[in-house]
C-alpha atoms as a PDB file:
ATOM      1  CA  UNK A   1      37.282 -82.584 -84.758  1.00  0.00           C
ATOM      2  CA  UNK A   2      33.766 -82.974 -85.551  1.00  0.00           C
ATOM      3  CA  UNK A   3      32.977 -85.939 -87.511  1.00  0.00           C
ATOM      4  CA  UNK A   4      30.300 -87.410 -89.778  1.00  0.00           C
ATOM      5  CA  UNK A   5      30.289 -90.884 -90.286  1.00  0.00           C
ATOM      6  CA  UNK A   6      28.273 -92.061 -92.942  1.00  0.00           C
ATOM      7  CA  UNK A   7      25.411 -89.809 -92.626  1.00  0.00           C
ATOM      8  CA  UNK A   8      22.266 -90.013 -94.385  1.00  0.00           C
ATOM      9  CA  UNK A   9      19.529 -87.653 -94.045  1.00  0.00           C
ATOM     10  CA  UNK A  10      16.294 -86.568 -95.752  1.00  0.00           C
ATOM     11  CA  UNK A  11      12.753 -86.505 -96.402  1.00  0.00           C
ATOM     12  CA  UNK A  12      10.857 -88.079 -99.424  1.00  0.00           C
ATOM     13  CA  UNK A  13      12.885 -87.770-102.531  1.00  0.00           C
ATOM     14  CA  UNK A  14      15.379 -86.002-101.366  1.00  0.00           C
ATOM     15  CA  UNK A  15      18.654 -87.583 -99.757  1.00  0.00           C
ATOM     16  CA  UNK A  16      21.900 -86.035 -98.224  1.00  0.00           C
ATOM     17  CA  UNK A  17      24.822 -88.427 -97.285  1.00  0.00           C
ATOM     18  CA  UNK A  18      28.181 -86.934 -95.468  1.00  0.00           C
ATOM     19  CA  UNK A  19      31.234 -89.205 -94.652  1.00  0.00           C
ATOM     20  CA  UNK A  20      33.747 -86.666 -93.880  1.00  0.00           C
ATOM     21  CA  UNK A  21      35.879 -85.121 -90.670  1.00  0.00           C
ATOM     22  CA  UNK A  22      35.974 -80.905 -90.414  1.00  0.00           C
ATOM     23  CA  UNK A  23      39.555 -80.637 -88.193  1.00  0.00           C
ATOM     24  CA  UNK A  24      38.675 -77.352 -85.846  1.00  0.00           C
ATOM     25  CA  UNK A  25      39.212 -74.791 -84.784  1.00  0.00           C
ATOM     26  CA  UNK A  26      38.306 -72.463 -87.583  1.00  0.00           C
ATOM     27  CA  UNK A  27      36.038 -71.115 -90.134  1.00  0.00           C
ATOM     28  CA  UNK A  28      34.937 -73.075 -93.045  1.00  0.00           C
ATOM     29  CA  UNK A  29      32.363 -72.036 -96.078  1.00  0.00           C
ATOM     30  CA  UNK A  30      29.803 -74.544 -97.111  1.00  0.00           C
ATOM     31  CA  UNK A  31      28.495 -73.956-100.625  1.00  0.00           C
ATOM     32  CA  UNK A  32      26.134 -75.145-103.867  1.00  0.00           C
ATOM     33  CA  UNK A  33      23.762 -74.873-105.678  1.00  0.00           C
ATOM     34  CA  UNK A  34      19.838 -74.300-104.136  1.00  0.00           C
ATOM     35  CA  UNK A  35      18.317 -76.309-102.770  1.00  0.00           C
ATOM     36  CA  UNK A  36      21.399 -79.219-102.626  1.00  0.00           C
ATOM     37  CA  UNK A  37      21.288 -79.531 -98.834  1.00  0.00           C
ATOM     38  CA  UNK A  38      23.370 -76.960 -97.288  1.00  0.00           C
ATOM     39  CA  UNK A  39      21.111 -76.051 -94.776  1.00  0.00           C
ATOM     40  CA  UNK A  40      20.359 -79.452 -94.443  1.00  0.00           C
ATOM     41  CA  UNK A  41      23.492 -80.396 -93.220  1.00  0.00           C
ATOM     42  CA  UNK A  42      23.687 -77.432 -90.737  1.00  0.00           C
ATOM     43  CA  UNK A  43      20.317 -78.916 -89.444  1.00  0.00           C
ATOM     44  CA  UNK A  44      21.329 -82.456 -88.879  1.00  0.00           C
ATOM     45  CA  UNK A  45      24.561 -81.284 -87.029  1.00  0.00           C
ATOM     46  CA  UNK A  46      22.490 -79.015 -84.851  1.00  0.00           C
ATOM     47  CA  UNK A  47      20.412 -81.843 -84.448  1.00  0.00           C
ATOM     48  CA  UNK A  48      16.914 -79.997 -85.893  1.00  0.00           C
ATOM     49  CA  UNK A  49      16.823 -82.715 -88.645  1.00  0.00           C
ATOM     50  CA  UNK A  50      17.700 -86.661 -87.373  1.00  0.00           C
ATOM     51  CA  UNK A  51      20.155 -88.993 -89.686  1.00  0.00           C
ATOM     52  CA  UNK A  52      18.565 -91.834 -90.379  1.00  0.00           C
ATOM     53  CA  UNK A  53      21.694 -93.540 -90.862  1.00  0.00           C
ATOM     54  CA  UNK A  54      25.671 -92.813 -89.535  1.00  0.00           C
ATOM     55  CA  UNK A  55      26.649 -90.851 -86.492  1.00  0.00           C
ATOM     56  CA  UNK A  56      27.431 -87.266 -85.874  1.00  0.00           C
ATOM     57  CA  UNK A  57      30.730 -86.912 -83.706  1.00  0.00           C
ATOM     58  CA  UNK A  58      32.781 -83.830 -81.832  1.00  0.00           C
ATOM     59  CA  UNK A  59      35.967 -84.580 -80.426  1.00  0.00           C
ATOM     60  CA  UNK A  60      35.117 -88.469 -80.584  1.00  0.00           C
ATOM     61  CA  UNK A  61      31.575 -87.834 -78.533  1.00  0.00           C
ATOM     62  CA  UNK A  62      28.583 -89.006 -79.844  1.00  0.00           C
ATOM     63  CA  UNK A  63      25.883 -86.515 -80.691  1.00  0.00           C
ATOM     64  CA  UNK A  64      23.825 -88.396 -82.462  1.00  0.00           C
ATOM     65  CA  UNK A  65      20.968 -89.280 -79.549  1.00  0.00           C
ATOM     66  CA  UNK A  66      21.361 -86.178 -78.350  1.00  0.00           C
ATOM     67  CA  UNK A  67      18.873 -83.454 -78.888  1.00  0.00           C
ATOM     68  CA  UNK A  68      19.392 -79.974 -80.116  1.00  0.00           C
ATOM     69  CA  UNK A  69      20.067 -78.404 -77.007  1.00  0.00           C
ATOM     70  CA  UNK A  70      22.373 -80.737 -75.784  1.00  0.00           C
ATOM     71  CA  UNK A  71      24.365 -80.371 -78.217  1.00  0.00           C
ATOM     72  CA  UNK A  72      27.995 -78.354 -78.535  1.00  0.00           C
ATOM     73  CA  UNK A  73      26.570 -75.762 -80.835  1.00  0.00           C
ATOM     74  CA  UNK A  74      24.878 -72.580 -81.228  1.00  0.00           C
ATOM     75  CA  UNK A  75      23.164 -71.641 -84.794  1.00  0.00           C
ATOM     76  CA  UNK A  76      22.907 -68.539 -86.210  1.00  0.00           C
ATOM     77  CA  UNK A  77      19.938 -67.946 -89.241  1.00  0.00           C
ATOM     78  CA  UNK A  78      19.343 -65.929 -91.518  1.00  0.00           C
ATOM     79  CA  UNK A  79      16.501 -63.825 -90.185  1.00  0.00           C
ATOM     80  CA  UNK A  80      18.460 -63.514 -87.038  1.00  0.00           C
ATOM     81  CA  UNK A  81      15.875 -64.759 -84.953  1.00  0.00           C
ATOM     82  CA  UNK A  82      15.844 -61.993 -82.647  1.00  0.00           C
ATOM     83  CA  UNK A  83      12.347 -61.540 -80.149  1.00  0.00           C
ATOM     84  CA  UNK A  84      10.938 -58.129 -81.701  1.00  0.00           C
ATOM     85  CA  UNK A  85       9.607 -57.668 -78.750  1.00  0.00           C
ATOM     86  CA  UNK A  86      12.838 -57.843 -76.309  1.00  0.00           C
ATOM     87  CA  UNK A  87      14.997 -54.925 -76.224  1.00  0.00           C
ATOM     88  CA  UNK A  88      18.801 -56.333 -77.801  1.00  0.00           C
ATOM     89  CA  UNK A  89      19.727 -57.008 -73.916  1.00  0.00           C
ATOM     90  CA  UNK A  90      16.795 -59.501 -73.189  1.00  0.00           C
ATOM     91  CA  UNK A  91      17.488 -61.041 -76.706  1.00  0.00           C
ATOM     92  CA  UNK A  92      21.211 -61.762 -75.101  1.00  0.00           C
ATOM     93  CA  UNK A  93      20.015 -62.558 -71.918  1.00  0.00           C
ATOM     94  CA  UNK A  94      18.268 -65.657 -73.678  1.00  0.00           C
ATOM     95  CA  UNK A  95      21.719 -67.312 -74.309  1.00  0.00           C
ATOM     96  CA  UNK A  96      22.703 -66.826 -70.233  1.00  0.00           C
ATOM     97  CA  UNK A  97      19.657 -68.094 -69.103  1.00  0.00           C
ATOM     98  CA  UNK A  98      17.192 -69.989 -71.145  1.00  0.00           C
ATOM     99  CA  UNK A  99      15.344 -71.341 -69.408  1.00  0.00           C
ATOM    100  CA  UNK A 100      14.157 -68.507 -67.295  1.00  0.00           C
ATOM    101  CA  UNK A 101      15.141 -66.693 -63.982  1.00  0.00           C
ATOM    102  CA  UNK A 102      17.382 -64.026 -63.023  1.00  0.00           C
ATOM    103  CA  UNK A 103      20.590 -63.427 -64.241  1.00  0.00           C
ATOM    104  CA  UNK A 104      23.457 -62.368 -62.363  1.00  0.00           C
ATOM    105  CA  UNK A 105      25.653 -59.659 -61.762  1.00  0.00           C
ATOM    106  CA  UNK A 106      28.519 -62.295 -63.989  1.00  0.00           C
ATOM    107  CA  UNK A 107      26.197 -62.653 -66.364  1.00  0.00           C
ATOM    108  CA  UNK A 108      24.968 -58.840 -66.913  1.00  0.00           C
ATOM    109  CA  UNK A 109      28.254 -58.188 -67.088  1.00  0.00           C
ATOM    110  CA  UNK A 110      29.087 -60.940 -69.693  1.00  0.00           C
ATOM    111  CA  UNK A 111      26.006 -59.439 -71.550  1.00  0.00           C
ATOM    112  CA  UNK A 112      27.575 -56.200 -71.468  1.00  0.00           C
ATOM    113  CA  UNK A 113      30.721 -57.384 -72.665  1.00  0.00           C
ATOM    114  CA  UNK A 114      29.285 -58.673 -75.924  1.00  0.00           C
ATOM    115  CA  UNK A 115      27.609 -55.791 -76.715  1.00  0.00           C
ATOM    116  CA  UNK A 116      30.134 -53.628 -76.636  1.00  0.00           C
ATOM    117  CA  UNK A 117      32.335 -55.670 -77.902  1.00  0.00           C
ATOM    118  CA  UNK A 118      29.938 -55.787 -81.675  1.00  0.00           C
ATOM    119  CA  UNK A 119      30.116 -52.110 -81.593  1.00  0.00           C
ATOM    120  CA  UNK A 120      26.188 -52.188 -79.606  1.00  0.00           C
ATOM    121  CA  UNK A 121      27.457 -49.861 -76.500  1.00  0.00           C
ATOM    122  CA  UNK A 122      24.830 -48.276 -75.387  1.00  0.00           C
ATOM    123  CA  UNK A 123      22.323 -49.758 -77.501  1.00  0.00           C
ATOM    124  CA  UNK A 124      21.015 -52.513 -75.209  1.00  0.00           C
ATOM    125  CA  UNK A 125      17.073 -51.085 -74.081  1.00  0.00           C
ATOM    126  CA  UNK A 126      16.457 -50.686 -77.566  1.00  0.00           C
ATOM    127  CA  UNK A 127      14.405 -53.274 -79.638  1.00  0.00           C
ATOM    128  CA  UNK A 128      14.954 -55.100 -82.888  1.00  0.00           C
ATOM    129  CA  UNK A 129      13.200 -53.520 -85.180  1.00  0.00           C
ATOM    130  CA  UNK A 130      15.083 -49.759 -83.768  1.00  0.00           C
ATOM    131  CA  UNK A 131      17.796 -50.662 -84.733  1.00  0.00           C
ATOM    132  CA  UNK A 132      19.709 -50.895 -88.521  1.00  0.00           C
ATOM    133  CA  UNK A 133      19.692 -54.795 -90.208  1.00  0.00           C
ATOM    134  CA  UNK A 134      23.553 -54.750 -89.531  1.00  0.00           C
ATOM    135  CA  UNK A 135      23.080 -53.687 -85.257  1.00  0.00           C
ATOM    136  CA  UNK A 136      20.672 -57.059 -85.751  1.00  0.00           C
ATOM    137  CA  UNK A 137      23.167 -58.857 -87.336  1.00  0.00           C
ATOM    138  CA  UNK A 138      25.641 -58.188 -84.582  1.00  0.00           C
ATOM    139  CA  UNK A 139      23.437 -58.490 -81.574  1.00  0.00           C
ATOM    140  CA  UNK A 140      22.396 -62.151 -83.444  1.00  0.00           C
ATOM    141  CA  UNK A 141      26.345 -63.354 -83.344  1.00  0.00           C
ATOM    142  CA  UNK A 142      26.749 -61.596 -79.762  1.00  0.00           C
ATOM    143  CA  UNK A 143      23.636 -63.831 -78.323  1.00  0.00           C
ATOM    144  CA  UNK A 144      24.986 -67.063 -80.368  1.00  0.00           C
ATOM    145  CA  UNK A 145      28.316 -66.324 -78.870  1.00  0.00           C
ATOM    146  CA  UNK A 146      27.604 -66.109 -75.334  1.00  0.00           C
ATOM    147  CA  UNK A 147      25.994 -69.748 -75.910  1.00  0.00           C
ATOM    148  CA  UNK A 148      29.646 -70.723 -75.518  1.00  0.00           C
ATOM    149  CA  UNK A 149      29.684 -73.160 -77.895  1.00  0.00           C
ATOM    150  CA  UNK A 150      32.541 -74.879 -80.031  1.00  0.00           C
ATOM    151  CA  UNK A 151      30.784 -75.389 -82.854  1.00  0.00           C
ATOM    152  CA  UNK A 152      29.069 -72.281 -84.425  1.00  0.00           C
ATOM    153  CA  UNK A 153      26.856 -73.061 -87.363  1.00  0.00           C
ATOM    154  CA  UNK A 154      25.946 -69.663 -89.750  1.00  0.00           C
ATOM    155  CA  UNK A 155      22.945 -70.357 -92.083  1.00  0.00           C
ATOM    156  CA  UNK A 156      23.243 -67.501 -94.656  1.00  0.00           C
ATOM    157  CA  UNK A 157      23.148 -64.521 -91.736  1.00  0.00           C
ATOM    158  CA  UNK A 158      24.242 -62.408 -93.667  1.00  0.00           C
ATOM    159  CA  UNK A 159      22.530 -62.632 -96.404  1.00  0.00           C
ATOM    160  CA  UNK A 160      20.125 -59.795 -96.076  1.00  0.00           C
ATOM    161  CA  UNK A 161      22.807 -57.126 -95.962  1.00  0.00           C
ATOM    162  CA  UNK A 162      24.379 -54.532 -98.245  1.00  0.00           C
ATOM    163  CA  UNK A 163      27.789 -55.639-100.565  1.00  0.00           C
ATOM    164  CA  UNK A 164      30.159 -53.156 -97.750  1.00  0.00           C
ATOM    165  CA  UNK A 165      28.201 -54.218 -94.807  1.00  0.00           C
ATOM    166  CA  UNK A 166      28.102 -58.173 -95.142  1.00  0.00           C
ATOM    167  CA  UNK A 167      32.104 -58.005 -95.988  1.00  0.00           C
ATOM    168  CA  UNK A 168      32.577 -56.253 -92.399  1.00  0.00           C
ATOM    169  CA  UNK A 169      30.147 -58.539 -90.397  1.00  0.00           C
ATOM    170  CA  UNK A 170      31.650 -61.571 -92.565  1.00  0.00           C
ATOM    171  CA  UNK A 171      35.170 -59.881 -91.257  1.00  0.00           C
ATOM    172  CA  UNK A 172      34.343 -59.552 -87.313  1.00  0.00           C
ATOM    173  CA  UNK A 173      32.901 -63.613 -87.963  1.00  0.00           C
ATOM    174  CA  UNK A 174      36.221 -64.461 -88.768  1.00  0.00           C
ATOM    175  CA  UNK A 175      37.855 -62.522 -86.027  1.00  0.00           C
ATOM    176  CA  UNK A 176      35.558 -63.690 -83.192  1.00  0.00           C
ATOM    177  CA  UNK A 177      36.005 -67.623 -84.346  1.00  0.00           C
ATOM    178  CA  UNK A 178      39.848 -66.841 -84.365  1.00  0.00           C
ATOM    179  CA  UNK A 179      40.068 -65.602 -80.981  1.00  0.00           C
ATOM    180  CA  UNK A 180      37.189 -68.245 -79.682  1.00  0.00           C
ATOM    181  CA  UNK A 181      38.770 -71.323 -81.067  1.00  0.00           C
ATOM    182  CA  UNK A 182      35.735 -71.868 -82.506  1.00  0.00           C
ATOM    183  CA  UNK A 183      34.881 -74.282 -85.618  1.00  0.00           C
ATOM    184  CA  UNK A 184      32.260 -72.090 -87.670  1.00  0.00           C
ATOM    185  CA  UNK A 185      30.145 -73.629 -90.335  1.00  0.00           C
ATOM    186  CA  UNK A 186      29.094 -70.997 -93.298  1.00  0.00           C
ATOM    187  CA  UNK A 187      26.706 -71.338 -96.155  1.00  0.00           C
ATOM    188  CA  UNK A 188      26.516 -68.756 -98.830  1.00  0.00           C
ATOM    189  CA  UNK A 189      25.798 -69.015-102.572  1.00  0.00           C
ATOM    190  CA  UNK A 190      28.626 -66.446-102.930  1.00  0.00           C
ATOM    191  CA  UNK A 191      31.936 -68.031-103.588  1.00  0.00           C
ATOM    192  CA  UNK A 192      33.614 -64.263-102.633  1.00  0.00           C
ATOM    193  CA  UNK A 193      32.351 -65.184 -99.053  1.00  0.00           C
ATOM    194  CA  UNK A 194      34.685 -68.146 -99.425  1.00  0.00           C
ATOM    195  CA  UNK A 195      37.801 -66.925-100.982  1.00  0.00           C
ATOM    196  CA  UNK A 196      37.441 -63.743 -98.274  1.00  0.00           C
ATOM    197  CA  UNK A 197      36.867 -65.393 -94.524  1.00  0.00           C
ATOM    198  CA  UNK A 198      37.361 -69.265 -95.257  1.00  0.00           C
ATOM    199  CA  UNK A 199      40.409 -71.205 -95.577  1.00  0.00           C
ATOM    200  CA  UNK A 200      38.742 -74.722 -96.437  1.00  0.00           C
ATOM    201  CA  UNK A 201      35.150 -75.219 -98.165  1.00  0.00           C
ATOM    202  CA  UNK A 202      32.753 -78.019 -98.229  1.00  0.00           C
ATOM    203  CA  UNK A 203      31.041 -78.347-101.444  1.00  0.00           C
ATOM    204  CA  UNK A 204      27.387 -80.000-101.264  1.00  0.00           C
ATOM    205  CA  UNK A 205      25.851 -81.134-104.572  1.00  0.00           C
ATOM    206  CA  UNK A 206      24.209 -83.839-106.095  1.00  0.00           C
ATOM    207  CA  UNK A 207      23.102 -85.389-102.848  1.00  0.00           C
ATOM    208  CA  UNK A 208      26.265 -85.246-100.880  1.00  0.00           C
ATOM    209  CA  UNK A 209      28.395 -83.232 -98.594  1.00  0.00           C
ATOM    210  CA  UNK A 210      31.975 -83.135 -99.913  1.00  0.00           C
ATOM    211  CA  UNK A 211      35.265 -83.442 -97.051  1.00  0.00           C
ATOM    212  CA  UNK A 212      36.449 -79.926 -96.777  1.00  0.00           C
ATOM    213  CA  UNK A 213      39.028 -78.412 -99.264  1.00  0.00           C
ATOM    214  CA  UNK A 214      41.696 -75.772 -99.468  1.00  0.00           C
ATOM    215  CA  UNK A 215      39.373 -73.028-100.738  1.00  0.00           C
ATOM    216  CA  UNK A 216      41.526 -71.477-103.117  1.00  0.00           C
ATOM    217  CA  UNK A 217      42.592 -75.112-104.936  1.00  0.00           C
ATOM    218  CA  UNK A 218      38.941 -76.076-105.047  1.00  0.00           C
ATOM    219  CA  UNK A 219      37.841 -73.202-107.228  1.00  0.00           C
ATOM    220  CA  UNK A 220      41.461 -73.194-109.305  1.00  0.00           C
ATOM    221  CA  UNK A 221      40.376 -76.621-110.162  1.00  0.00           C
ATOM    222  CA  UNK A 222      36.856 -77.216-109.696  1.00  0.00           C
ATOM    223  CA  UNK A 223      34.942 -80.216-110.003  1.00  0.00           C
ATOM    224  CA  UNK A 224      32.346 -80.554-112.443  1.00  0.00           C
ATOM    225  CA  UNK A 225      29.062 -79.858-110.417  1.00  0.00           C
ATOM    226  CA  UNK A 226      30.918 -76.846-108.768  1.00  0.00           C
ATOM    227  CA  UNK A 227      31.919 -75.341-111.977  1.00  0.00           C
ATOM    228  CA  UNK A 228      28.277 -76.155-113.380  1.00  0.00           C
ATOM    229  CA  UNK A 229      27.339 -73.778-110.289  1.00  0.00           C
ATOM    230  CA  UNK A 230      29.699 -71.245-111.031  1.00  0.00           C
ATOM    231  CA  UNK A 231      28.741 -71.281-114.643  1.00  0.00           C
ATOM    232  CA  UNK A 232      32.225 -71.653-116.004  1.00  0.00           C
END
C-alpha cells in the first residue's frame, strides 16, 4: 500500500495536500484540470519535489528522507527521456547498470528480454530518433521496467501519440502492471484513458489530491470540480 499522510507540497502560491492510501497492486488514472498538481504529486512520490509537511509511505516504510533513487519507483515522462545518442539497447542498459560498468551476460539477456518482449526484436543498435514515436514509447516502459520497481509512476507518456496508437501502448501498460504486480500511477487529461486501463482514479483539483475512486462511479456521479473539468 503506498500511503500519503498528510502531505503538503509546493512552491510560492501554489499548494498540494494528499491524505490518502492507493491499495496496490494495480493501475490507477490520476486526473484534472492543468495545472492542479498532477504531476506534482507524481514528483513528490518519486521524491523530485520534497513535502514540506506529512510522510510518503510504501508498505508501511518511510520514504520520505529518502532521495529519488532510493526510492521503490521508476518514472516514466512524457518525452520519454531516451539518450538520442544511445542506440535503444544502451538506453536499457541504463536501468541494469546506472551507475556505470559492464553488464553481464544476466543482464544482456534481461535487456533482450524486454525488447522483445515490446515488440523491439531486432531493433536494439538503432537510436532514438530511427525509430517511430510509438518504438520510443515502448523502449521508454521496457527501460522503466527493468528498474524493477513496485511503484511505476506514468507522467502523460503517452501523450504525444496518435488516437489507435496511445490505446495499444495504454493496453500493453495495463498488461505489463498486471503480470508485474505493479502499482502504476497515470495522469492524462483524457477521462477515456481512465474508463479504458484504470479501475480506480484519483482526482486532483483545487489544491488537493483526492483518495482513489471506482472509476466508473466517479464520473456517473461526479463531483463538482470534476464535472466543471469535464464541462458537463
Amino acid at each position: 500500500m503506498l500511503t500519503l499522510e498528510g502531505v503538503v507540497t509546493g512552491a510560492g502560491a501554489f499548494r498540494l495536500a494528499a491524505d490518502l492510501r492507493v491499495e496496490a497492486p494495480g493501475l490507477v488514472a490520476v486526473i484534472g484540470p492543468s495545472g492542479a498538481g498532477k504531476s506534482t504529486l507524481l514528483d513528490v512520490i518519486a521524491g523530485f519535489r520534497p513535502a514540506s509537511e506529512g510522510r510518503i509511505l510504501w508498505h508501511g516504510q518511510d520514504l520520505t528522507p529518502l532521495g529519488p533513487g532510493d526510492r521503490p519507483v521508476a518514472t516514466l515522462f512524457q518525452d520519454n527521456n531516451l539518450f538520442p545518442h544511445l542506440t535503444l539497447a544502451g538506453n536499457l542498459d541504463l536501468a541494469l547498470r546506472p551507475r556505470g560498468g559492464r553488464l553481464t551476460d544476466e543482464a544482456r539477456a534481461r535487456r533482450d528480454a524486454a525488447l522483445a518482449r515490446m515488440g523491439l526484436d531486432g531493433l536494439g543498435d538503432r537510436k532514438p530518433g530511427a525509430v517511430s514515436g510509438g518504438q520510443q514509447s515502448r523502449a521508454a516502459l521496457a527501460r522503466a521496467l527493468l528498474q524493477a520497481r513496485p511503484i511505476l509512476l506514468l507522467d502523460e507518456p503517452f501523450a504525444a501519440l496518435g488516437p489507435a496508437l496511445r490505446a495499444e501502448m495504454l493496453e500493453e501498460t495495463r498488461r505489463v502492471v498486471s503480470e508485474t504486480g505493479a502499482l502504476a500511477l497515470l495522469v492524462t487529461h483524457d477521462p477515456a484513458d481512465a474508463h479504458r486501463v484504470a479501475p480506480r482514479t484519483i482526482l486532483v483539483s483545487e489544491g488537493r489530491a483526492a483518495a482513489p475512486r471506482d472509476t466508473e462511479a466517479l464520473f456517473a456521479d461526479p463531483p463538482d470540480a470534476l464535472r466543471a473539468y469535464l464541462g458537463d
